[in-house]
N, C-alpha and C. Protein backbone atom coordinates (compact mmCIF):
# COMPACT_ATOMS: atom_id res chain seq x y z
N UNK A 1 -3.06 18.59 -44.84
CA UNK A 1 -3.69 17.41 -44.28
C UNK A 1 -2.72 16.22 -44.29
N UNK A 2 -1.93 16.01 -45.63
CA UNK A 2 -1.60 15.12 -45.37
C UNK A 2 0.03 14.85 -44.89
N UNK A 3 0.81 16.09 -44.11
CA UNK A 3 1.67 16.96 -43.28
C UNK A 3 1.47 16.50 -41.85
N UNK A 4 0.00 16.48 -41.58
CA UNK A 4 -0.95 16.51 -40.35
C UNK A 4 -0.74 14.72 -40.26
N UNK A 5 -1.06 13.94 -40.72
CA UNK A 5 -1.54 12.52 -41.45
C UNK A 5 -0.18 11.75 -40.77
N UNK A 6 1.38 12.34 -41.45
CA UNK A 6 2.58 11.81 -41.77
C UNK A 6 2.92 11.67 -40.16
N UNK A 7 2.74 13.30 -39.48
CA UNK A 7 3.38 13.56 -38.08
C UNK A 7 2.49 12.72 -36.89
N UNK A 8 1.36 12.71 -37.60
CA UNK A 8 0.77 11.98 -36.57
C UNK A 8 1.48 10.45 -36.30
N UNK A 9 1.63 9.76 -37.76
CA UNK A 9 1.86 8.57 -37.95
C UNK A 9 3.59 8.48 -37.29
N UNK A 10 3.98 9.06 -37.34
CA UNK A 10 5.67 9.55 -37.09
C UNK A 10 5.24 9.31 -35.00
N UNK A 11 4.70 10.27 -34.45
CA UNK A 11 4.79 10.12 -33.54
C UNK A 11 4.28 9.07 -32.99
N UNK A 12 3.10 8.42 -33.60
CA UNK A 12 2.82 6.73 -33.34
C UNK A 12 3.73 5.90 -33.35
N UNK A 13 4.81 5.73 -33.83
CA UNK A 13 5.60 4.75 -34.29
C UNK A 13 6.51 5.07 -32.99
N UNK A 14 6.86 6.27 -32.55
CA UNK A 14 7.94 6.78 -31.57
C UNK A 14 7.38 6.09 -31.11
N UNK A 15 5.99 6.67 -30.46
CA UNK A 15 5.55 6.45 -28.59
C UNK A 15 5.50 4.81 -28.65
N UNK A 16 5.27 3.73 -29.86
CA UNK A 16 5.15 2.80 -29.97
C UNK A 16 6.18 1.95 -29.83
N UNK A 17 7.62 2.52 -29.86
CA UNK A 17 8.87 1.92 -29.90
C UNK A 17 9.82 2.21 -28.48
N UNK A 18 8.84 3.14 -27.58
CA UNK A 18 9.22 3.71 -26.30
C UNK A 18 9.46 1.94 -25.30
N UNK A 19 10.16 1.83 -24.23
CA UNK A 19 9.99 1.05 -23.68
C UNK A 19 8.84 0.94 -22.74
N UNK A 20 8.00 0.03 -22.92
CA UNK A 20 6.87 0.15 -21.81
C UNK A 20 7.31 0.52 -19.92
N UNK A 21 6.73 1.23 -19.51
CA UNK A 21 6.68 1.28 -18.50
C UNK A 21 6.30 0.51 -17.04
N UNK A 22 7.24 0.35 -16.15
CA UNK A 22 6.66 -0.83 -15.34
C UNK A 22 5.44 -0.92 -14.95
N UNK A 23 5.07 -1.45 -14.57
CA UNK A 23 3.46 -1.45 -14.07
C UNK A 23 3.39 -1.42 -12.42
N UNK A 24 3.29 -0.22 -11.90
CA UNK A 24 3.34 0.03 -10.38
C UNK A 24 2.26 -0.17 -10.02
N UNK A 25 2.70 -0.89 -8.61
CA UNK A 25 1.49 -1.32 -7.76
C UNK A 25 0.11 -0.66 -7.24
N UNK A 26 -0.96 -0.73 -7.53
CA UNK A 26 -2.05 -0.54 -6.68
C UNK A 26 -2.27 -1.06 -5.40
N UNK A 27 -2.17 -0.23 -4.43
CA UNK A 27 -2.45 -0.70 -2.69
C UNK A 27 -3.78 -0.26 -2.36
N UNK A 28 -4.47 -0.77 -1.73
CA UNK A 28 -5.75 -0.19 -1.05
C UNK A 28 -5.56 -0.26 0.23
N UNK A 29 -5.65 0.78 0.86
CA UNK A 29 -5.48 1.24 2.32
C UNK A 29 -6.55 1.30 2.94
N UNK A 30 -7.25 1.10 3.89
CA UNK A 30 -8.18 1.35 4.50
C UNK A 30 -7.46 2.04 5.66
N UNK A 31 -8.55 3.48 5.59
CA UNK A 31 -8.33 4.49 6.69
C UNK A 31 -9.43 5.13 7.53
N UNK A 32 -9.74 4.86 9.18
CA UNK A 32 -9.83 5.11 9.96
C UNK A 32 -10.10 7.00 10.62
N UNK A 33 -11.09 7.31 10.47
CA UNK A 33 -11.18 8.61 10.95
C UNK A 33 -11.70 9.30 10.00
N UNK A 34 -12.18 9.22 9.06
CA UNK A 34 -12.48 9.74 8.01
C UNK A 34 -13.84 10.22 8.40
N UNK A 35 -14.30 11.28 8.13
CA UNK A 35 -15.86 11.76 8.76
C UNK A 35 -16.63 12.48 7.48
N UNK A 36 -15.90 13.52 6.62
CA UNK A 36 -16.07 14.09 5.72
C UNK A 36 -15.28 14.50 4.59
N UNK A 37 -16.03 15.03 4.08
CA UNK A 37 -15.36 15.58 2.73
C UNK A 37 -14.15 16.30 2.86
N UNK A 38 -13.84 16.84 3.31
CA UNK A 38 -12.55 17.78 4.22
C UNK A 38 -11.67 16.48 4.44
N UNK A 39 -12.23 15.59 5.55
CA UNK A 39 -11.01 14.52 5.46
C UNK A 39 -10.35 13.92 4.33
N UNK A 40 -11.42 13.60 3.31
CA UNK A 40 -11.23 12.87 2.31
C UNK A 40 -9.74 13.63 1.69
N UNK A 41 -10.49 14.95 1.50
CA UNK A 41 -9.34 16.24 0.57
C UNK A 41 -7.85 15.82 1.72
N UNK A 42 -7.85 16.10 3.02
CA UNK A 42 -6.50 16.35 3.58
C UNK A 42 -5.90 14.88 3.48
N UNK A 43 -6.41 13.75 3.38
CA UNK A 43 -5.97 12.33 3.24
C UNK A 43 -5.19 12.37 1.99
N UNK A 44 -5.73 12.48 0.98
CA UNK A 44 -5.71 12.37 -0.24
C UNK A 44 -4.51 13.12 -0.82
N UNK A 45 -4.03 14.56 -0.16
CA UNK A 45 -3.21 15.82 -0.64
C UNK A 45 -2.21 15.11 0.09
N UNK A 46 -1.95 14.53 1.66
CA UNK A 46 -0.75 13.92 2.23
C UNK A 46 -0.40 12.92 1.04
N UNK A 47 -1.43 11.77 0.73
CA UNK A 47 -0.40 11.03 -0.01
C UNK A 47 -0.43 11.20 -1.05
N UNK A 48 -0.78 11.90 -1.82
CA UNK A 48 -0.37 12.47 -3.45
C UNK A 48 1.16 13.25 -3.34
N UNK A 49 1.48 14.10 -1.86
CA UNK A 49 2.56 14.61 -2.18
C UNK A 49 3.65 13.69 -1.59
N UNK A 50 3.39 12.32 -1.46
CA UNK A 50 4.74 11.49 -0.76
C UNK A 50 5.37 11.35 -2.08
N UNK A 51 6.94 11.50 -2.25
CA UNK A 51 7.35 10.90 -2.96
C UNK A 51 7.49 9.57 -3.45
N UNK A 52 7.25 9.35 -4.63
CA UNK A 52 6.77 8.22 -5.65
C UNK A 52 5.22 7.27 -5.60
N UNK A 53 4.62 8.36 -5.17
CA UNK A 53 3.12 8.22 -5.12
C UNK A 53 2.85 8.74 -6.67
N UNK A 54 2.11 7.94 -7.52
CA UNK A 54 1.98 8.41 -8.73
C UNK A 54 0.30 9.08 -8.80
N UNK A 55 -0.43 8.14 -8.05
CA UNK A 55 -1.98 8.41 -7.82
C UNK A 55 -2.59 7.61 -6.47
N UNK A 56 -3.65 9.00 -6.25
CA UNK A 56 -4.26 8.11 -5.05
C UNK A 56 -5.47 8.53 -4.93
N UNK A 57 -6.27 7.66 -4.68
CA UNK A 57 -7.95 8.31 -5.11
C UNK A 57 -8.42 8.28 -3.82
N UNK A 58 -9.05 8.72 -2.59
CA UNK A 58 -9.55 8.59 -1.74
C UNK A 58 -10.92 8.65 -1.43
N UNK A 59 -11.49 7.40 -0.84
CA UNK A 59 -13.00 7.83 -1.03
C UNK A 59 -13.56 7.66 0.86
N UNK A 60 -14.96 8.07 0.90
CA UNK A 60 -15.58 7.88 2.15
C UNK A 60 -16.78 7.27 2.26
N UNK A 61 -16.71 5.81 1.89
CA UNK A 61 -17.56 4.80 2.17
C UNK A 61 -17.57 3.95 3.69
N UNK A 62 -18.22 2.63 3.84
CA UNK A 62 -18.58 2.43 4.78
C UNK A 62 -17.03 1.85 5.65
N UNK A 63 -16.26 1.22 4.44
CA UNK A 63 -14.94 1.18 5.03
C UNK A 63 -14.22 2.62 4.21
N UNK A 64 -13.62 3.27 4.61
CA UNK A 64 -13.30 4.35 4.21
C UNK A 64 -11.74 4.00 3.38
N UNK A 65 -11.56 3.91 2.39
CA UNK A 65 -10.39 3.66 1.43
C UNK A 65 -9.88 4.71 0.47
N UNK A 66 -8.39 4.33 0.77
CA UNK A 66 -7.85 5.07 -0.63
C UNK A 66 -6.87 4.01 -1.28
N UNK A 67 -6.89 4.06 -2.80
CA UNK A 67 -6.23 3.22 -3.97
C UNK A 67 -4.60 4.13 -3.93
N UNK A 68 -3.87 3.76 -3.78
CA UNK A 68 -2.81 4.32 -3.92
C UNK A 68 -1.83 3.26 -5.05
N UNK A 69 -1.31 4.39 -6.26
CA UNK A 69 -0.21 3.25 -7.76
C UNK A 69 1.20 3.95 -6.62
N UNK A 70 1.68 3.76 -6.59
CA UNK A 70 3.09 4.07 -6.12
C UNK A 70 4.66 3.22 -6.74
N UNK A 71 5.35 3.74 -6.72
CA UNK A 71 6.59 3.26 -7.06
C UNK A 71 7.53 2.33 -5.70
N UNK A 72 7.43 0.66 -5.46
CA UNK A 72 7.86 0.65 -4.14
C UNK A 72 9.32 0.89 -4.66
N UNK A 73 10.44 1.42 -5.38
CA UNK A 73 11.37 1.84 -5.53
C UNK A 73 12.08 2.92 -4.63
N UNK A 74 10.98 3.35 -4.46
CA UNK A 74 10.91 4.87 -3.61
C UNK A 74 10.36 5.21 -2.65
N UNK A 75 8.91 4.02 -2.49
CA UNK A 75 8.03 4.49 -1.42
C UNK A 75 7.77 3.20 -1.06
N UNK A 76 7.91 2.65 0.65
CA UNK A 76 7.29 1.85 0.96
C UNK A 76 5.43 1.59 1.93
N UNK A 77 4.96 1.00 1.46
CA UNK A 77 3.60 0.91 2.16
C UNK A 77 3.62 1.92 3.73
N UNK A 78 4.17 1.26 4.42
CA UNK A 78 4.73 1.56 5.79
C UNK A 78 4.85 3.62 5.86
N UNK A 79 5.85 4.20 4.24
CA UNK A 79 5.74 5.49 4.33
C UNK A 79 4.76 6.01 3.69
N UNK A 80 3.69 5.66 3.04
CA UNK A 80 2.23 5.59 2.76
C UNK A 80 1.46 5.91 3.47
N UNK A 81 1.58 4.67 4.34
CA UNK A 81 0.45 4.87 6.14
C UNK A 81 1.31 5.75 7.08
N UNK A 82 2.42 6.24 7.01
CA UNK A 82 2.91 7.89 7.67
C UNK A 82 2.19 8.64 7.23
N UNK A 83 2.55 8.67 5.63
CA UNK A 83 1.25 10.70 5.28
C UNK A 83 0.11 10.56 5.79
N UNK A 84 -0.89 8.84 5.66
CA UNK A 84 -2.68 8.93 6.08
C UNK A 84 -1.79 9.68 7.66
N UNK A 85 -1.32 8.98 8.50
CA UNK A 85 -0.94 9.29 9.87
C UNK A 85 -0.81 11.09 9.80
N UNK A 86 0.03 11.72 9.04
CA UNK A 86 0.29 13.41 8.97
C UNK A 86 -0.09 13.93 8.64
N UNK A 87 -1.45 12.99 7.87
CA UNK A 87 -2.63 14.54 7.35
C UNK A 87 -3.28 15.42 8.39
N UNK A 88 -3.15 16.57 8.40
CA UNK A 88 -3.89 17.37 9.20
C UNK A 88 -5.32 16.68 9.83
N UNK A 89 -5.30 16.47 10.93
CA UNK A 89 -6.70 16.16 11.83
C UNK A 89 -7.61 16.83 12.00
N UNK A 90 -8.94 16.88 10.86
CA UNK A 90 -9.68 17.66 11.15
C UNK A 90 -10.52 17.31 12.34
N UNK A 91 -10.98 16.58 12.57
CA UNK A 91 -11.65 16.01 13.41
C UNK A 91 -11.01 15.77 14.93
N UNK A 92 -9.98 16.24 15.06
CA UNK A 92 -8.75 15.48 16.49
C UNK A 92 -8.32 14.77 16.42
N UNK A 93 -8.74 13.52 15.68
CA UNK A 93 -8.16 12.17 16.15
C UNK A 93 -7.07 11.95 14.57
N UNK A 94 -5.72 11.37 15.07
CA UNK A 94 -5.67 11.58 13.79
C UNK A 94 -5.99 9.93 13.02
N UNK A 95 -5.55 10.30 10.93
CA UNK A 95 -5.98 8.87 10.32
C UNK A 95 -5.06 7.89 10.40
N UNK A 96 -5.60 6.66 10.16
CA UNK A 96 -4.95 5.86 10.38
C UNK A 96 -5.23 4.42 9.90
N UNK A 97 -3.77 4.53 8.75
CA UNK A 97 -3.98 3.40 7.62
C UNK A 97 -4.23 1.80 8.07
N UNK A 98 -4.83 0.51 7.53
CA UNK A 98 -4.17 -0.42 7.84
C UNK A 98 -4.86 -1.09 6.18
N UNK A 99 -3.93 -2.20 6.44
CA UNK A 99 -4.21 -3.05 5.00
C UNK A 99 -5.36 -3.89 5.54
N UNK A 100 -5.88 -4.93 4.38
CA UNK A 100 -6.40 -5.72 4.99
C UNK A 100 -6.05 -7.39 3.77
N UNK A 101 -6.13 -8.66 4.36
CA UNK A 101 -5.13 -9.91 4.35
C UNK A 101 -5.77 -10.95 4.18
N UNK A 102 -6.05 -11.11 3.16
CA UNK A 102 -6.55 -12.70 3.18
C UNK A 102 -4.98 -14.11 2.71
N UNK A 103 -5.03 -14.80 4.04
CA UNK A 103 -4.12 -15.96 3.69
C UNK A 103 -5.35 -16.97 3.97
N UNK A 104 -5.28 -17.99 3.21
CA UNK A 104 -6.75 -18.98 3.25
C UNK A 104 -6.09 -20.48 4.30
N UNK A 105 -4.53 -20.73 4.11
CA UNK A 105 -4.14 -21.31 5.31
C UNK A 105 -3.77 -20.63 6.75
N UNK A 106 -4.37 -19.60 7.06
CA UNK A 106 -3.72 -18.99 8.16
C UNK A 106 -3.92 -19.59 9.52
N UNK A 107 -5.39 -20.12 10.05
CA UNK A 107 -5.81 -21.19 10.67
C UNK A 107 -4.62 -22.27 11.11
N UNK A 108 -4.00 -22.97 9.62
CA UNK A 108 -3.17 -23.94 9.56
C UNK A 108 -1.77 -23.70 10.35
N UNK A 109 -1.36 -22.36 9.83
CA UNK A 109 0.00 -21.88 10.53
C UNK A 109 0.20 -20.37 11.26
N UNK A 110 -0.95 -20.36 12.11
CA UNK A 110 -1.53 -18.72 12.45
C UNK A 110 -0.17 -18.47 13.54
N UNK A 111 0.82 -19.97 14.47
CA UNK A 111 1.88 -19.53 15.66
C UNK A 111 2.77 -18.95 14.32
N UNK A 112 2.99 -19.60 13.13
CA UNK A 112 4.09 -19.58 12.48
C UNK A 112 4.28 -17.89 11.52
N UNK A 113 3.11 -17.71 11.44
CA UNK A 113 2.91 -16.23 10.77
C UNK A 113 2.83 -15.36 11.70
N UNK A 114 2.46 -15.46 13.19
CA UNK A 114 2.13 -14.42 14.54
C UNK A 114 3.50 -14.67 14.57
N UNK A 115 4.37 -15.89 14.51
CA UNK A 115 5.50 -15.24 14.88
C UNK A 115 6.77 -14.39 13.97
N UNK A 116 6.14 -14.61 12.60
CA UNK A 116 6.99 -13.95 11.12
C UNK A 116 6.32 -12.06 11.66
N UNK A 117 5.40 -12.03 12.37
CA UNK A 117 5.18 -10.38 12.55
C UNK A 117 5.74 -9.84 13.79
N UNK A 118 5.60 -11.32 14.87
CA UNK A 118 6.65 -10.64 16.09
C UNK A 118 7.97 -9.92 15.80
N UNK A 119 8.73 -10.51 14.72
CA UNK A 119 9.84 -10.01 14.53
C UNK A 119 9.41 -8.56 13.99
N UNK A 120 8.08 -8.05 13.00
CA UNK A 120 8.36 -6.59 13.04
C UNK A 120 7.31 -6.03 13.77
N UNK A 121 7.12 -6.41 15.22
CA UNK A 121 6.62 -5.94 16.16
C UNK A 121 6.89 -3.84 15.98
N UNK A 122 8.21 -3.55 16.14
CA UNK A 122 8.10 -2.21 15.95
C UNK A 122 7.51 -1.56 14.90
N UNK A 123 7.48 -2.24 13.65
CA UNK A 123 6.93 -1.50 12.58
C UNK A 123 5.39 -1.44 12.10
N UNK A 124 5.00 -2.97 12.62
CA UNK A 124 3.27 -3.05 12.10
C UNK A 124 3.07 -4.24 13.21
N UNK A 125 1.57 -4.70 12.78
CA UNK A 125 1.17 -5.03 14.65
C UNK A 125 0.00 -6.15 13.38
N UNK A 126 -0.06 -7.48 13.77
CA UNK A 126 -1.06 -8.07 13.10
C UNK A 126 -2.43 -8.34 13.81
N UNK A 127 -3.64 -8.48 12.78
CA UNK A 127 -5.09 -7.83 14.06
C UNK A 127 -5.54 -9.42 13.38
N UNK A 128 -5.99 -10.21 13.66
CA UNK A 128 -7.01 -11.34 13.29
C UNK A 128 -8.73 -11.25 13.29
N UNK A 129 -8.85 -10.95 12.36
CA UNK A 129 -9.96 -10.61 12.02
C UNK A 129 -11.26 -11.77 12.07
N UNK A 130 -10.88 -12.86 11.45
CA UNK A 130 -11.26 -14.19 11.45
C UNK A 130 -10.39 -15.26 11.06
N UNK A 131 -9.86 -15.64 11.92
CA UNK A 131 -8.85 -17.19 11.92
C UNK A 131 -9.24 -18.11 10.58
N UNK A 132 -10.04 -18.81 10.64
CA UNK A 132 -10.76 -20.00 10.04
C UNK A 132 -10.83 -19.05 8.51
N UNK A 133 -11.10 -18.38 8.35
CA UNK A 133 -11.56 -17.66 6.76
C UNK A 133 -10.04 -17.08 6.53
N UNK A 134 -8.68 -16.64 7.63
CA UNK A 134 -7.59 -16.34 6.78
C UNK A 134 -7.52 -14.83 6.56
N UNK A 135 -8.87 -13.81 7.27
CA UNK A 135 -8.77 -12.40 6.75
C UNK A 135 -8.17 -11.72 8.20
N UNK A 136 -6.97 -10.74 8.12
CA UNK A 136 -5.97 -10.40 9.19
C UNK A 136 -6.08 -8.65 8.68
N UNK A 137 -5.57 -7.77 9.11
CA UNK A 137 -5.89 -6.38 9.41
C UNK A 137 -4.27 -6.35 9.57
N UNK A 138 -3.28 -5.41 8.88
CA UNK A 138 -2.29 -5.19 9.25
C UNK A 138 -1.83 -3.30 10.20
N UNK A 139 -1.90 -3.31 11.08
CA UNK A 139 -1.65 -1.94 11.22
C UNK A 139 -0.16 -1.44 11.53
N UNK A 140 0.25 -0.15 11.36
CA UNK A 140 1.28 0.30 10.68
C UNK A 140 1.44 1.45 12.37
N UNK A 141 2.81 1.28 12.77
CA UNK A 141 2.96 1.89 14.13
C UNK A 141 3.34 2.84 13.37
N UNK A 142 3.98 4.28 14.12
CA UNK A 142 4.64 5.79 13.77
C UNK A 142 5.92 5.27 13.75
N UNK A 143 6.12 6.02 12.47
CA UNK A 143 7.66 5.69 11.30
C UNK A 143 8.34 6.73 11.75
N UNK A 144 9.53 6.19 12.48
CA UNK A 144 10.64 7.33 12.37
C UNK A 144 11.83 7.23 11.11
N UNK A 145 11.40 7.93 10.53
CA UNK A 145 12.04 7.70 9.02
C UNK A 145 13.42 8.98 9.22
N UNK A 146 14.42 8.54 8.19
CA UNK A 146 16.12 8.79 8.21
C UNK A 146 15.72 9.99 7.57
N UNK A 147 15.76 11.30 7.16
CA UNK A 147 15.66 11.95 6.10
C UNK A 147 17.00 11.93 5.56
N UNK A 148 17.61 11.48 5.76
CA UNK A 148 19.07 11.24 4.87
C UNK A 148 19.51 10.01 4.02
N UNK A 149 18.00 9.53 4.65
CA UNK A 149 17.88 8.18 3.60
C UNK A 149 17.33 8.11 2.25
N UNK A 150 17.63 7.62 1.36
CA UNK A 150 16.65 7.86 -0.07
C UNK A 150 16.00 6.59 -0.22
N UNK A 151 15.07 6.45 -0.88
CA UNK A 151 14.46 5.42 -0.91
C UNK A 151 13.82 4.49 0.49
N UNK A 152 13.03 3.55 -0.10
CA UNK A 152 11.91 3.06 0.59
C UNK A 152 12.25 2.79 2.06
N UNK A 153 11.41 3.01 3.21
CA UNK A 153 11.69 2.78 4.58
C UNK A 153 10.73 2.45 5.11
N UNK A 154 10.99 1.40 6.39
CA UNK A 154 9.84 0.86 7.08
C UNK A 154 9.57 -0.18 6.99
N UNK A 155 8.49 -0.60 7.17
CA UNK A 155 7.83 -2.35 6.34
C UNK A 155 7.53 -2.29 5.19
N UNK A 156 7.09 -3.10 4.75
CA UNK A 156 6.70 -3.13 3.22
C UNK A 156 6.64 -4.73 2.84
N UNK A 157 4.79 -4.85 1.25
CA UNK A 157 4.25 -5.91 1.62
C UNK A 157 5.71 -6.97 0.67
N UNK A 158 6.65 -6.49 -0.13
CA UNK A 158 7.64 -7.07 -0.79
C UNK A 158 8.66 -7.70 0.31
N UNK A 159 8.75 -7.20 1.81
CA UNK A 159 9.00 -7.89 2.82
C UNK A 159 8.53 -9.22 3.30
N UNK A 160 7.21 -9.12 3.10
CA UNK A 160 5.99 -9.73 3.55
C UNK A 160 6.04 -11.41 2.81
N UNK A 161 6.06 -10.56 1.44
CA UNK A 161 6.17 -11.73 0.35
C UNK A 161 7.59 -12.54 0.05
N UNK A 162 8.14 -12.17 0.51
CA UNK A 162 9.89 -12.73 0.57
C UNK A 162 9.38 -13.88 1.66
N UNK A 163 9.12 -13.57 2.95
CA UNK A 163 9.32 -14.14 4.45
C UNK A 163 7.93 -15.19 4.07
N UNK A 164 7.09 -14.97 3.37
CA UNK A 164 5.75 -15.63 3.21
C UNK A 164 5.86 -16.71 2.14
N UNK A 165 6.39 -16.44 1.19
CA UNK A 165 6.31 -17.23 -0.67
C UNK A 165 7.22 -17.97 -0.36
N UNK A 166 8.31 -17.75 -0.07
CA UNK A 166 9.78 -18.22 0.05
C UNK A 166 9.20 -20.04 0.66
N UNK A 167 10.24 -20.98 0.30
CA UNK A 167 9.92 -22.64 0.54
C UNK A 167 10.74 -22.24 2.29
N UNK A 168 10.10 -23.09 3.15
CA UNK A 168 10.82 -22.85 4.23
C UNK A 168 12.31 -23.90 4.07
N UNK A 169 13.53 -23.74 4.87
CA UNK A 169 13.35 -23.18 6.31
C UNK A 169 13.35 -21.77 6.39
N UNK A 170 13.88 -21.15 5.06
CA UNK A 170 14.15 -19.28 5.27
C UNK A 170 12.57 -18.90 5.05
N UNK A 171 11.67 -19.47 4.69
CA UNK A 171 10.07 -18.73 4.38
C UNK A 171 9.29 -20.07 5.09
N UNK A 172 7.95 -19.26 4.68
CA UNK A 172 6.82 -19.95 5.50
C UNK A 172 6.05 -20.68 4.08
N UNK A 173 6.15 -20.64 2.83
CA UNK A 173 5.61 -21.24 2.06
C UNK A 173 4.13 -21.54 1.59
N UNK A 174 3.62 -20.03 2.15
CA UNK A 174 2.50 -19.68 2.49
C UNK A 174 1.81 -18.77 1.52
N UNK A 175 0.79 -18.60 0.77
CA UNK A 175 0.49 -18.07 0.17
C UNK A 175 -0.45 -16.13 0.66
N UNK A 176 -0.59 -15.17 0.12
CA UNK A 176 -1.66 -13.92 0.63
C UNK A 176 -2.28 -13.71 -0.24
N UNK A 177 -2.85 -12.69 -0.30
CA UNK A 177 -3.65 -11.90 -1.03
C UNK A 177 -4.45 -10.91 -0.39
N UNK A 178 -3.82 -9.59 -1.17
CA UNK A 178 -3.50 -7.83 0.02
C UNK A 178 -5.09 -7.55 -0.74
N UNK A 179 -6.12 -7.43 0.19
CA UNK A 179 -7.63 -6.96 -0.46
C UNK A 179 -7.45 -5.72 -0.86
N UNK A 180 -8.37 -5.70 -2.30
CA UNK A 180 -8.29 -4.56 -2.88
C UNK A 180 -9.70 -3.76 -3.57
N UNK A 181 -9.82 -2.71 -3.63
CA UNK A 181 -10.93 -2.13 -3.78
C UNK A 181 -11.02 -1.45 -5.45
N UNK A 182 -11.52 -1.39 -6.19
CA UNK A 182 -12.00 -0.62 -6.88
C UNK A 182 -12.87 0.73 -6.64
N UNK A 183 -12.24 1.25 -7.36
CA UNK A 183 -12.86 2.65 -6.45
C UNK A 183 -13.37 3.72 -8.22
């Protein structure tokens, strides 16, 4: 017992002296096409197997979401909403990710942010949901990704937040907040 007692206490002290681990992001995706349980499963298996997807829970409510922790080291949002895009289509049509955006000045500087997304016109497309309240819909075009590339490709919201937070003239000095679900 008290062999049992020592090792226990021994390995407490290790795991306790380990360096903490970063704390990777939670994204909530809202996805499009989702009909059933079958979808849920083929949504869910695409982005569990993207690399540096750590977890992703997928559910089928009235907005249909999945929580994705990911590493953006490795994976950007943008190659996220590719796997919802390559999951097998049960239904025909295929899924299809978008975020969703609350900026509470957007009203204030909606030419100055329509035009911070013109520039990634090829990669994601901004939807205005309601002006005056600041809530925007980001959708994510088809990623032609390098396979000889490592690491993150595409858009991504650490893009977003550079071109957004930043004091102008290089940023818009603008504040977001990427809606998120508990699931």
């Amino acid at each position: 017992m008290k062999t049992a007692l020592r090792l226990l206490l021994t390995l407490g002290s290790i795991t306790a002296s380990l360096p903490a681990a970063e704390k990777q992001p939670a994204v909530t995706f809202y996805v499009s096409g989702v009909e059933c349980g079958s979808c849920v499963y083929v949504v869910q298996q695409s982005i569990s197997q993207t690399k540096g997807v750590s977890e992703a829970t997928v559910i089928q409510v009235i907005d249909n979401c999945a929580n994705v922790v990911f590493d953006p080291k490795v994976v950007s949002e943008h190659q996220i909403a590719q796997a919802v895009r390559e999951a097998l289509p049960i239904h025909g049509m295929p899924y299809l990710a978008t975020l969703k955006l609350h900026m509470p000045d957007y009203a204030k500087h909606a030419a100055k942010v329509d035009g911070l997304f013109a520039r990634w016109k090829g990669w994601v497309e901004l939807e205005t949901v309601d002006k005056a309240k600041g809530e925007l819909l980001i959708h994510f075009h088809e990623l032609k990704s390098d396979p000889k590339k490592t690491g993150p490709q595409g858009w991504s919201l650490a893009q977003l937040a550079a071109a957004m937070k930043a004091p102008e003239p290089n940023g818009l000095g603008l504040d977001f907040k990427v809606v998120t679900e508990s699931l």
